[in-house]
C-alpha atoms as a PDB file:
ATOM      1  CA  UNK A   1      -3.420   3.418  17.995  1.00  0.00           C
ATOM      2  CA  UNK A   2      -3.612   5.725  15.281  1.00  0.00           C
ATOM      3  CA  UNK A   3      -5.872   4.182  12.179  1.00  0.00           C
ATOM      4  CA  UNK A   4      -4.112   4.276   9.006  1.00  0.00           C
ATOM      5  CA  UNK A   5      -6.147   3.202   5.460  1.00  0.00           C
ATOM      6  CA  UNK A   6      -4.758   1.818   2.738  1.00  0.00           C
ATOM      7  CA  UNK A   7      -7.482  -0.617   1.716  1.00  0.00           C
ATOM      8  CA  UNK A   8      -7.825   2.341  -1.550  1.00  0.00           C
ATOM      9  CA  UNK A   9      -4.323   0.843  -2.300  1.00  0.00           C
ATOM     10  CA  UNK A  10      -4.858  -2.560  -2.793  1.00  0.00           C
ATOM     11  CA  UNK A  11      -4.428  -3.602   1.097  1.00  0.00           C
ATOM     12  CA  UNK A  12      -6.660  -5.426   3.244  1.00  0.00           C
ATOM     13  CA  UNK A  13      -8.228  -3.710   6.367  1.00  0.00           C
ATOM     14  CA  UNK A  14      -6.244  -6.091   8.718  1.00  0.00           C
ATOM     15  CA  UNK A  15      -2.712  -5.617   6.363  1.00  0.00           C
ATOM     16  CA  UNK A  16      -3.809  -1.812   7.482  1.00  0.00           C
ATOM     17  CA  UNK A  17      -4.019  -2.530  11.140  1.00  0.00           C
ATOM     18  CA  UNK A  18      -0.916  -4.562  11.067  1.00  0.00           C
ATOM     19  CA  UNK A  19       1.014  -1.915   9.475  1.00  0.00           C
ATOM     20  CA  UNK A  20       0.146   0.753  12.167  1.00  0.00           C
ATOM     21  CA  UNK A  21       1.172  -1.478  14.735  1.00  0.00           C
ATOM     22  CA  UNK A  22       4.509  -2.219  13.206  1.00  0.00           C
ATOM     23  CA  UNK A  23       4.874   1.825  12.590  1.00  0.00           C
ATOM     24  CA  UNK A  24       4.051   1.545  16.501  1.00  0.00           C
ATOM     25  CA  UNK A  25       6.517  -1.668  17.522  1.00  0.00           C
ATOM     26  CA  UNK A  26       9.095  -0.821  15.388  1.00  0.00           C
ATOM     27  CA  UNK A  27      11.143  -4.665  13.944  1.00  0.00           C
ATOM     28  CA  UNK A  28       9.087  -6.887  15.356  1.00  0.00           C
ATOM     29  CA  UNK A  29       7.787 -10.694  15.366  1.00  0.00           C
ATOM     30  CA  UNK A  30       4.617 -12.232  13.816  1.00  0.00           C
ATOM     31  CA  UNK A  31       4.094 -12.927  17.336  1.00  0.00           C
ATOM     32  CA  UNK A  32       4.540  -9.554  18.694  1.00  0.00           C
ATOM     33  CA  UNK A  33       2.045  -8.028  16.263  1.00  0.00           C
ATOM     34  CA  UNK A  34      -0.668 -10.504  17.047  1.00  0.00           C
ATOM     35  CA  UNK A  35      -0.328  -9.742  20.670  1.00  0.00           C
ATOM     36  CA  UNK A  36      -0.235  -5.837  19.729  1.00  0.00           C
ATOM     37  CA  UNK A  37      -3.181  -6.367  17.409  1.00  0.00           C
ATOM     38  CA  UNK A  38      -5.144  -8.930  19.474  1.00  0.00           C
ATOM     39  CA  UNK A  39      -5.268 -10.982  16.123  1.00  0.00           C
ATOM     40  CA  UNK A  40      -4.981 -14.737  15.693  1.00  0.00           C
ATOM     41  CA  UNK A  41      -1.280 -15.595  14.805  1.00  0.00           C
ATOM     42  CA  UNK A  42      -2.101 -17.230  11.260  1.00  0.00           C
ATOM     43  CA  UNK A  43      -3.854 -14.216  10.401  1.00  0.00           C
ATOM     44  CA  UNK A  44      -1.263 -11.598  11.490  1.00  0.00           C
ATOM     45  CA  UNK A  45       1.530 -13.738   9.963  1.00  0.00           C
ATOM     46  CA  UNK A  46      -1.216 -13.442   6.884  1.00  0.00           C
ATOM     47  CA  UNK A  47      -1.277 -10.059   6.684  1.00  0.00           C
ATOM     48  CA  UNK A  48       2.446  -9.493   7.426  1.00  0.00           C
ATOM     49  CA  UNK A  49       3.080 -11.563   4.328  1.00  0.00           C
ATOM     50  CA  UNK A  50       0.407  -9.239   2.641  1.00  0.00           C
ATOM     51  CA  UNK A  51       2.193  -6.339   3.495  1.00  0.00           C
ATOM     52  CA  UNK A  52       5.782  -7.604   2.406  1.00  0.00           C
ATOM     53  CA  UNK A  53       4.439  -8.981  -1.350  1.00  0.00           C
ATOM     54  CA  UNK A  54       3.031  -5.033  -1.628  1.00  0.00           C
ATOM     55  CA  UNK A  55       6.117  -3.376  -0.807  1.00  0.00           C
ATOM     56  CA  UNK A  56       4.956  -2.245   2.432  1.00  0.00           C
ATOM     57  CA  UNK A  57       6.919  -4.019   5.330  1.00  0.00           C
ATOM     58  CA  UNK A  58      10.335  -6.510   4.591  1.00  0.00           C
ATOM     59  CA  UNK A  59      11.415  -9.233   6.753  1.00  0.00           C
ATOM     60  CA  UNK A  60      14.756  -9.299   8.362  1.00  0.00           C
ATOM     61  CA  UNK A  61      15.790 -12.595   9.726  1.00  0.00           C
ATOM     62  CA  UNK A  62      18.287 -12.202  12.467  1.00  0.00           C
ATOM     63  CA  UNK A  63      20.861 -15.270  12.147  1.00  0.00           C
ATOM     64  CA  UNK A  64      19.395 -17.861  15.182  1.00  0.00           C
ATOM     65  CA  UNK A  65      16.812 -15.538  15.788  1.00  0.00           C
ATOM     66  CA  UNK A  66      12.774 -15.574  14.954  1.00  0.00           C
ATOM     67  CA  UNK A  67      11.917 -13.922  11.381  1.00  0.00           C
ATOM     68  CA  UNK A  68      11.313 -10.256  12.394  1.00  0.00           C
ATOM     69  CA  UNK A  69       9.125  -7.990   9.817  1.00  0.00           C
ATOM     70  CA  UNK A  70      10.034  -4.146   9.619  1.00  0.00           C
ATOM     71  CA  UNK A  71       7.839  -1.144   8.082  1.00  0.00           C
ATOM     72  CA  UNK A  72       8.023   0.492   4.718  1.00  0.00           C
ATOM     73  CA  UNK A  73       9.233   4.172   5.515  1.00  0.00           C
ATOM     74  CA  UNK A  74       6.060   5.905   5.294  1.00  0.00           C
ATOM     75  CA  UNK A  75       7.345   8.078   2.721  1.00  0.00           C
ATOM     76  CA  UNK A  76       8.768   5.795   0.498  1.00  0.00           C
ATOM     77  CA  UNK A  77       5.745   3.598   1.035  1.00  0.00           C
ATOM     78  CA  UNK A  78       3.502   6.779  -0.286  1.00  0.00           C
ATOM     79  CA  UNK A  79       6.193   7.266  -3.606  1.00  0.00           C
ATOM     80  CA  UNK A  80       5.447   4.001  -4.316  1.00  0.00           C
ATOM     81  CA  UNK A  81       1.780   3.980  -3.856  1.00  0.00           C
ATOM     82  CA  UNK A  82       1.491   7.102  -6.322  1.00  0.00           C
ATOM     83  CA  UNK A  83       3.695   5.451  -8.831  1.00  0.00           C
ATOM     84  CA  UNK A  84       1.313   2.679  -8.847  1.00  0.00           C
ATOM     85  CA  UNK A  85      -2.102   5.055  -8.906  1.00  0.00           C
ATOM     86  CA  UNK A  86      -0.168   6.813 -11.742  1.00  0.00           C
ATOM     87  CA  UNK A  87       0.366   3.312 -13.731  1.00  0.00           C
ATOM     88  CA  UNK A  88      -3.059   2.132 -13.191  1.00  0.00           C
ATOM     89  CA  UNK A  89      -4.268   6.237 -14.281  1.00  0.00           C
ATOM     90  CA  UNK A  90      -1.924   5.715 -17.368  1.00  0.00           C
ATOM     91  CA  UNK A  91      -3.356   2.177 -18.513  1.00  0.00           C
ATOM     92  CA  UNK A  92      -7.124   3.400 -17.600  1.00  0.00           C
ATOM     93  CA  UNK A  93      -6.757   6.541 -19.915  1.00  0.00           C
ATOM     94  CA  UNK A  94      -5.180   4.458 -22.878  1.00  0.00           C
ATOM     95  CA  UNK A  95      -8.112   2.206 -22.625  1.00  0.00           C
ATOM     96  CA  UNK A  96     -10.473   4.778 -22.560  1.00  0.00           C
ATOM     97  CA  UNK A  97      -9.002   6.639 -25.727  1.00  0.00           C
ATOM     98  CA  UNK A  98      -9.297   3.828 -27.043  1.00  0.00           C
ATOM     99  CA  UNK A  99     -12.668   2.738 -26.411  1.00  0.00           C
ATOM    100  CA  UNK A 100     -14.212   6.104 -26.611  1.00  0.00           C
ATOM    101  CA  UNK A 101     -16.016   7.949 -29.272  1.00  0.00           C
ATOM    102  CA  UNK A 102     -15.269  11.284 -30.846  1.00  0.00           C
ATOM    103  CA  UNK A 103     -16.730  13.227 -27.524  1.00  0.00           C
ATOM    104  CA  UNK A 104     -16.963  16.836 -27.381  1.00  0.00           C
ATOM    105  CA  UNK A 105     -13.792  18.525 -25.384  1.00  0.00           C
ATOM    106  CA  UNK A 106     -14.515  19.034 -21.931  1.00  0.00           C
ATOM    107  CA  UNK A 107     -13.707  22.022 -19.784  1.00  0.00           C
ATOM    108  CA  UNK A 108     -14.527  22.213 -16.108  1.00  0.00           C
ATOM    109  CA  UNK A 109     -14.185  24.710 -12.984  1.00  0.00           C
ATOM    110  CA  UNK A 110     -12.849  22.839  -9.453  1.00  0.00           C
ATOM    111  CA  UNK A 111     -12.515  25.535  -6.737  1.00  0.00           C
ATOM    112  CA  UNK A 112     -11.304  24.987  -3.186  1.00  0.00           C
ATOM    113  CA  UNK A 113      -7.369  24.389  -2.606  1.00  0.00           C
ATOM    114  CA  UNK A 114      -6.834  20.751  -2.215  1.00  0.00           C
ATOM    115  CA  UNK A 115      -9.340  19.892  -5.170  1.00  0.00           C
ATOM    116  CA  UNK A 116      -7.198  21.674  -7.135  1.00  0.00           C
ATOM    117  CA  UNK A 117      -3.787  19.955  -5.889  1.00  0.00           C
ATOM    118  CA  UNK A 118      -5.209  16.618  -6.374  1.00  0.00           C
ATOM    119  CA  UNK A 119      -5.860  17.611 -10.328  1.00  0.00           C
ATOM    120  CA  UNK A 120      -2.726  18.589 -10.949  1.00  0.00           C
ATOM    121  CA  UNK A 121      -1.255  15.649  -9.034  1.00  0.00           C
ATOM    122  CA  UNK A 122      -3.056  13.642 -11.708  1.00  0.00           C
ATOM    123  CA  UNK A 123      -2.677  15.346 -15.036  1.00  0.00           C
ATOM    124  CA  UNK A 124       1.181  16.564 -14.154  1.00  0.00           C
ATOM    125  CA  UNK A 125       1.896  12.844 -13.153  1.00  0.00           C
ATOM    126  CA  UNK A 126       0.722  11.756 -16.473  1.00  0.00           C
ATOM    127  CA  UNK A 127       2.691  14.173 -18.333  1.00  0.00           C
ATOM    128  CA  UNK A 128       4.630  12.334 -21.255  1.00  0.00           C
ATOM    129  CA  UNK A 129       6.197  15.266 -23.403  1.00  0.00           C
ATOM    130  CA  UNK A 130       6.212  18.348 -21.584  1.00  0.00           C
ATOM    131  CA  UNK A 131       4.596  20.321 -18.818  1.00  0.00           C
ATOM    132  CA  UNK A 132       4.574  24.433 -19.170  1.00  0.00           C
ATOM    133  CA  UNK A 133       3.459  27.391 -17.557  1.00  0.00           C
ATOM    134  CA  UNK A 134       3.406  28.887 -13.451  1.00  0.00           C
ATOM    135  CA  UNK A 135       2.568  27.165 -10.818  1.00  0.00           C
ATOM    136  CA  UNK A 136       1.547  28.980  -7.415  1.00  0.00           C
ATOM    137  CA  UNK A 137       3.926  28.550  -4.360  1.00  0.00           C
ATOM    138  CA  UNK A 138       1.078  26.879  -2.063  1.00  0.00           C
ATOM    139  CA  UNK A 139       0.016  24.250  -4.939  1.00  0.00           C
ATOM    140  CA  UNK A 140       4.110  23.555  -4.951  1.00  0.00           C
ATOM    141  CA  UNK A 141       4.544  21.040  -2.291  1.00  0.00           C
ATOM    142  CA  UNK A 142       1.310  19.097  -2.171  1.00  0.00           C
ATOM    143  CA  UNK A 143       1.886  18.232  -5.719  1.00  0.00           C
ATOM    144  CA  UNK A 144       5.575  17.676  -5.579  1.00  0.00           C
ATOM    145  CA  UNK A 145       5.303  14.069  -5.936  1.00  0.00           C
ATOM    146  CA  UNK A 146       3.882  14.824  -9.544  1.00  0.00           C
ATOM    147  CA  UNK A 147       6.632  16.693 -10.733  1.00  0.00           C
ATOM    148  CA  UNK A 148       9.003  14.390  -9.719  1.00  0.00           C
ATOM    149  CA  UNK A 149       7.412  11.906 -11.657  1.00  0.00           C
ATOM    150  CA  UNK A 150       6.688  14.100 -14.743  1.00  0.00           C
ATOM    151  CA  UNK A 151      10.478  15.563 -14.804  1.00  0.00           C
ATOM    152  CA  UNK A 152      11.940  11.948 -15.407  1.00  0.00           C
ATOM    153  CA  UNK A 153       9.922  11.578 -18.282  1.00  0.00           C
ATOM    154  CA  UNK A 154       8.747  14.893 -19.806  1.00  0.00           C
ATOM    155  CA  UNK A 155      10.227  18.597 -19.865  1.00  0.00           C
ATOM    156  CA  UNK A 156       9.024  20.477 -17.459  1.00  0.00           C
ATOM    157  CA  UNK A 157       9.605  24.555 -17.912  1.00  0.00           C
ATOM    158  CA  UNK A 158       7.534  25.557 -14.751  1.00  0.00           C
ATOM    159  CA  UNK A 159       8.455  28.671 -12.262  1.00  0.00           C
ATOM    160  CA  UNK A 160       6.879  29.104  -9.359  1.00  0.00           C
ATOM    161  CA  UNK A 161       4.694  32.611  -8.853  1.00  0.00           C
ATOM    162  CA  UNK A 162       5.309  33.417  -5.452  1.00  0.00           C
ATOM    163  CA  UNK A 163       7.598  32.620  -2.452  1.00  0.00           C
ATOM    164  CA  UNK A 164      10.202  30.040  -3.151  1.00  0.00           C
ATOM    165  CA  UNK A 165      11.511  29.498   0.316  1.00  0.00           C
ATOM    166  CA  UNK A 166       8.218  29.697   1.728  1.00  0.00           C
ATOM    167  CA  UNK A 167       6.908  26.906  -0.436  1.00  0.00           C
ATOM    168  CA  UNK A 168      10.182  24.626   0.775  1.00  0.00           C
ATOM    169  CA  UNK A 169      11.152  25.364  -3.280  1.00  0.00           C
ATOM    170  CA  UNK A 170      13.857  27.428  -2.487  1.00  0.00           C
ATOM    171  CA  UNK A 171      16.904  27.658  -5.116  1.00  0.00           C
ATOM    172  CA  UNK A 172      14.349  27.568  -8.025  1.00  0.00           C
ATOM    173  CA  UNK A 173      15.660  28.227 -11.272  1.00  0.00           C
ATOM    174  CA  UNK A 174      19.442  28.812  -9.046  1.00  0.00           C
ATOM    175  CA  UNK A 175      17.950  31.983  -6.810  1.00  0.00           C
ATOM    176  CA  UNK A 176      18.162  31.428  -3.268  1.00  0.00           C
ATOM    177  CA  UNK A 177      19.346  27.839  -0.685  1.00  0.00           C
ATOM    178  CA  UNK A 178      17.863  24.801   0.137  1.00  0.00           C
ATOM    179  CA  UNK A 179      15.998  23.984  -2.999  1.00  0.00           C
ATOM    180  CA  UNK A 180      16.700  19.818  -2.159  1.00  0.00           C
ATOM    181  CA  UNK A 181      13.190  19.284  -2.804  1.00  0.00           C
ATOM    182  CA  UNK A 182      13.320  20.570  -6.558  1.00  0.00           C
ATOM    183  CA  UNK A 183      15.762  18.580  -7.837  1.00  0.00           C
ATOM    184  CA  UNK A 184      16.270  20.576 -10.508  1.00  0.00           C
ATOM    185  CA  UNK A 185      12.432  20.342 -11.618  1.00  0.00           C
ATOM    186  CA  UNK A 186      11.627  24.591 -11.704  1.00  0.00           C
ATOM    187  CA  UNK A 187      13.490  26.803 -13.991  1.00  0.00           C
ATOM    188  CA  UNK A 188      12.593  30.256 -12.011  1.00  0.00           C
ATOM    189  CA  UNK A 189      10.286  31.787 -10.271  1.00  0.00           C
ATOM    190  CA  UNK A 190       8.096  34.877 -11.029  1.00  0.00           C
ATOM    191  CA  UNK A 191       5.807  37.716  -9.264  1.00  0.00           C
ATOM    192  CA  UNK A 192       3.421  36.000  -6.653  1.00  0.00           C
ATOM    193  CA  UNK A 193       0.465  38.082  -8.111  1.00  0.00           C
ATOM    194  CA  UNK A 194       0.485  35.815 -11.475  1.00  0.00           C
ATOM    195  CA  UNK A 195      -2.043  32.896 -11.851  1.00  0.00           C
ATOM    196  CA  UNK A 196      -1.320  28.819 -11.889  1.00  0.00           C
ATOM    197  CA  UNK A 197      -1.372  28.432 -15.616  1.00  0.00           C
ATOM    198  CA  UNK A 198      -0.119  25.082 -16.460  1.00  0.00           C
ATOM    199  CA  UNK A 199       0.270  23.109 -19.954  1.00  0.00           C
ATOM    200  CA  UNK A 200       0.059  19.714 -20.445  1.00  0.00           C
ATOM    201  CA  UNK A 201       1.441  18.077 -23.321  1.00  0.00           C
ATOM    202  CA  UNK A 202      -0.043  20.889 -25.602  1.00  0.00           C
ATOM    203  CA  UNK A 203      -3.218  19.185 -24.834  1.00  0.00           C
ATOM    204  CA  UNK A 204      -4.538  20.249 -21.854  1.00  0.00           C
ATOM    205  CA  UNK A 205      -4.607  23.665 -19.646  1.00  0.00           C
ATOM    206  CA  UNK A 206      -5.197  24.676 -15.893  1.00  0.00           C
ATOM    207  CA  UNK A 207      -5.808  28.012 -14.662  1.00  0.00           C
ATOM    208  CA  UNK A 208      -6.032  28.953 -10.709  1.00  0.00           C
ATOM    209  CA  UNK A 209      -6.722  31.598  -9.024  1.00  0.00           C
ATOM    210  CA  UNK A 210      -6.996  32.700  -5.655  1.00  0.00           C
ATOM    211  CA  UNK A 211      -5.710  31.212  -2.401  1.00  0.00           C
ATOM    212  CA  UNK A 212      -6.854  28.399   0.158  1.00  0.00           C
ATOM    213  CA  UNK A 213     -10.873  27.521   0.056  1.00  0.00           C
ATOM    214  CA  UNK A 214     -11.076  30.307  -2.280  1.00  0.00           C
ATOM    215  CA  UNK A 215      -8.992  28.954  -4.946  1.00  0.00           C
ATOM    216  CA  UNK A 216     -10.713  28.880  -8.097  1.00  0.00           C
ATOM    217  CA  UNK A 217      -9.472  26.715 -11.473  1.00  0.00           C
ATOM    218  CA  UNK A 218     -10.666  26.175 -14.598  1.00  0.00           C
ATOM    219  CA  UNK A 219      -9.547  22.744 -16.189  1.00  0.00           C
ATOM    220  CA  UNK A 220     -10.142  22.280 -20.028  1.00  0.00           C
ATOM    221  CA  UNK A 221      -8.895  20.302 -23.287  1.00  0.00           C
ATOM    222  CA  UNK A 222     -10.910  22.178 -25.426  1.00  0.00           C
ATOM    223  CA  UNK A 223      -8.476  23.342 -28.190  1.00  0.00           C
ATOM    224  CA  UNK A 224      -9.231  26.917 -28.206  1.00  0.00           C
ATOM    225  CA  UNK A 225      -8.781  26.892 -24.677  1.00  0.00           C
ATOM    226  CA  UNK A 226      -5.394  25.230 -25.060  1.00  0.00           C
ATOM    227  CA  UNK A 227      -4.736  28.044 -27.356  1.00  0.00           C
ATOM    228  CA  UNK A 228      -4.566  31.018 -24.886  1.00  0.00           C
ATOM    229  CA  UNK A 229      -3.005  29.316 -23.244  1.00  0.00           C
ATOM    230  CA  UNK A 230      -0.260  28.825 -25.428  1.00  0.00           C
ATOM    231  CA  UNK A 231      -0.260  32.191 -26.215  1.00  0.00           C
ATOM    232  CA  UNK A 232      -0.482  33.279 -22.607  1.00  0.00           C
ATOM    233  CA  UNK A 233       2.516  31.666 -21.507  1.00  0.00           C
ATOM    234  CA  UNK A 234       4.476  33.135 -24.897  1.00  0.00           C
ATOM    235  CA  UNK A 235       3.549  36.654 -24.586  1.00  0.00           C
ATOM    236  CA  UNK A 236       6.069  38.574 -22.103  1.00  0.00           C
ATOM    237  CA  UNK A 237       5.358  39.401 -18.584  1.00  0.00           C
ATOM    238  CA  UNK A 238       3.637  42.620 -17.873  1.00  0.00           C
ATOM    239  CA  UNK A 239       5.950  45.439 -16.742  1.00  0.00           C
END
C-alpha cells in the first residue's frame, strides 16, 4: 500500500495510514479499514474521526445501513492543506514583524528548480496587494496553487516567458485554447529567453534564471534591489 504523509499537516501517522487505505477501499466501514489496516477497531474508528474533523474523509450514512467514511479528493484535500500552511505563514509573519527589531534587509540566492518553486509558492501565496513581473513556463504549474490564492486577493499582472501550452497555461492573456487552469490569473505571455522576475507587494523581488537543477534565483527585500526591479519590469522589452 502506497505510504502517504501528512503528519507535516497536522495528522497523526495512523489518520495517514487510514487515509491511504480508504484512497485504496474506496466508501468504506470503520470495520473495513481496521481489517485493511490490521488496526484495532477503536483506533481506526479514532483516526477516521481524525480524518473527518480535518477535512480529510466525510461520513456518509446509508439509510439502514452501517456509517460508511469516504476520502477527501486528493486534490481538494491538497487546496485545502495549502490554504491552511498559507494562514498559519500569514499569522507567523505578522508575529514576527511584530516582534522583530529593525534587521538589516536580507537578500539570498536558492538555485535548483523545485527550491525555487517552493519560494514562490510561499511569497506569491502571501501576496496582499499585488504581484508583478514574468514568470517562466516550467515554474507555472508547480506554483499554480499560489496564484490562485494570490489572484483572489491581490492583482496579479504576470505573463508567462515561454511556452503557454506547454506549461498547461494555454490561453494566457486570450492567445491560444485550453487555458482552464489560469482562470484568468496571466495577462500575456512573452519571449521564453526572458528571466522569472517577480514583484511582491513592492516589497520584495525574485529573479531566476536558468532551467531544471540549474536554475539559479536571487531572492531579496533589500530596497535597492526592489528598485531594479521596478524599473526592470517598466522599461520596454528589448527589440
Amino acid at each position: 500500500m502506497t505510504t502517504i504523509d501528512l503528519t507535516p499537516f497536522g495528522f497523526t501517522p495512523t489518520e495517514s495510514l487510514v487515509y491511504a487505505a480508504l484512497l485504496r477501499l474506496g466508501p468504506s466501514t470503520g470495520y473495513g479499514v481496521a481489517r485493511a489496516t490490521r488496526l484495532a477497531r477503536a483506533n481506526a474508528y479514532g483516526a477516521l474521526e481524525g480524518l473527518v474533523s480535518g477535512g480529510a474523509a466525510f461520513r456518509s450514512p446509508p439509510p439502514g445501513r452501517p456509517l460508511r467514511y469516504r476520502p477527501s479528493d486528493p486534490q481538494t484535500l491538497l487546496a485545502q492543506l495549502a490554504a491552511r500552511q498559507g494562514a498559519a505563514l500569514d499569522r507567523l509573519g505578522r508575529a514576527l514583524r511584530d516582534a522583530s527589531l529593525a534587521l538589516e534587509p536580507e537578500t539570498r540566492v536558492l538555485t535548483g528548480e523545485r527550491a525555487v518553486g517552493n519560494l514562490i509558492q510561499q511569497l506569491v501565496a502571501r501576496a496582499e496587494q499585488r504581484v508583478a513581473g514574468m514568470l517562466a513556463a516550467a515554474l507555472w504549474r508547480p506554483t499554480l496553487p499560489a496564484w490562485r490564492r494570490a489572484a483572489a486577493r491581490a492583482v496579479v499582472d504576470v505573463k508567462l516567458a515561454g511556452d503557454a501550452e506547454g506549461a498547461g497555461a494555454g490561453g494566457a492573456g486570450g492567445g491560444g485554447g485550453g487555458g482552464r487552469e489560469t482562470e484568468g490569473i496571466l495577462t500575456g505571455t512573452v519571449s521564453g529567453d526572458e528571466p522569472t522576475i517577480l514583484l511582491i507587494d513592492d516589497a520584495q523581488v525574485i529573479v531566476a534564471t536558468g532551467a531544471g537543477e540549474a536554475t539559479l534565483a536571487l531572492w531579496s527585500a533589500h530596497p535597492h534591489v526592489v528598485e531594479l526591479a521596478r524599473r526592470a519590469l517598466r522599461a520596454p522589452p528589448p527589440q
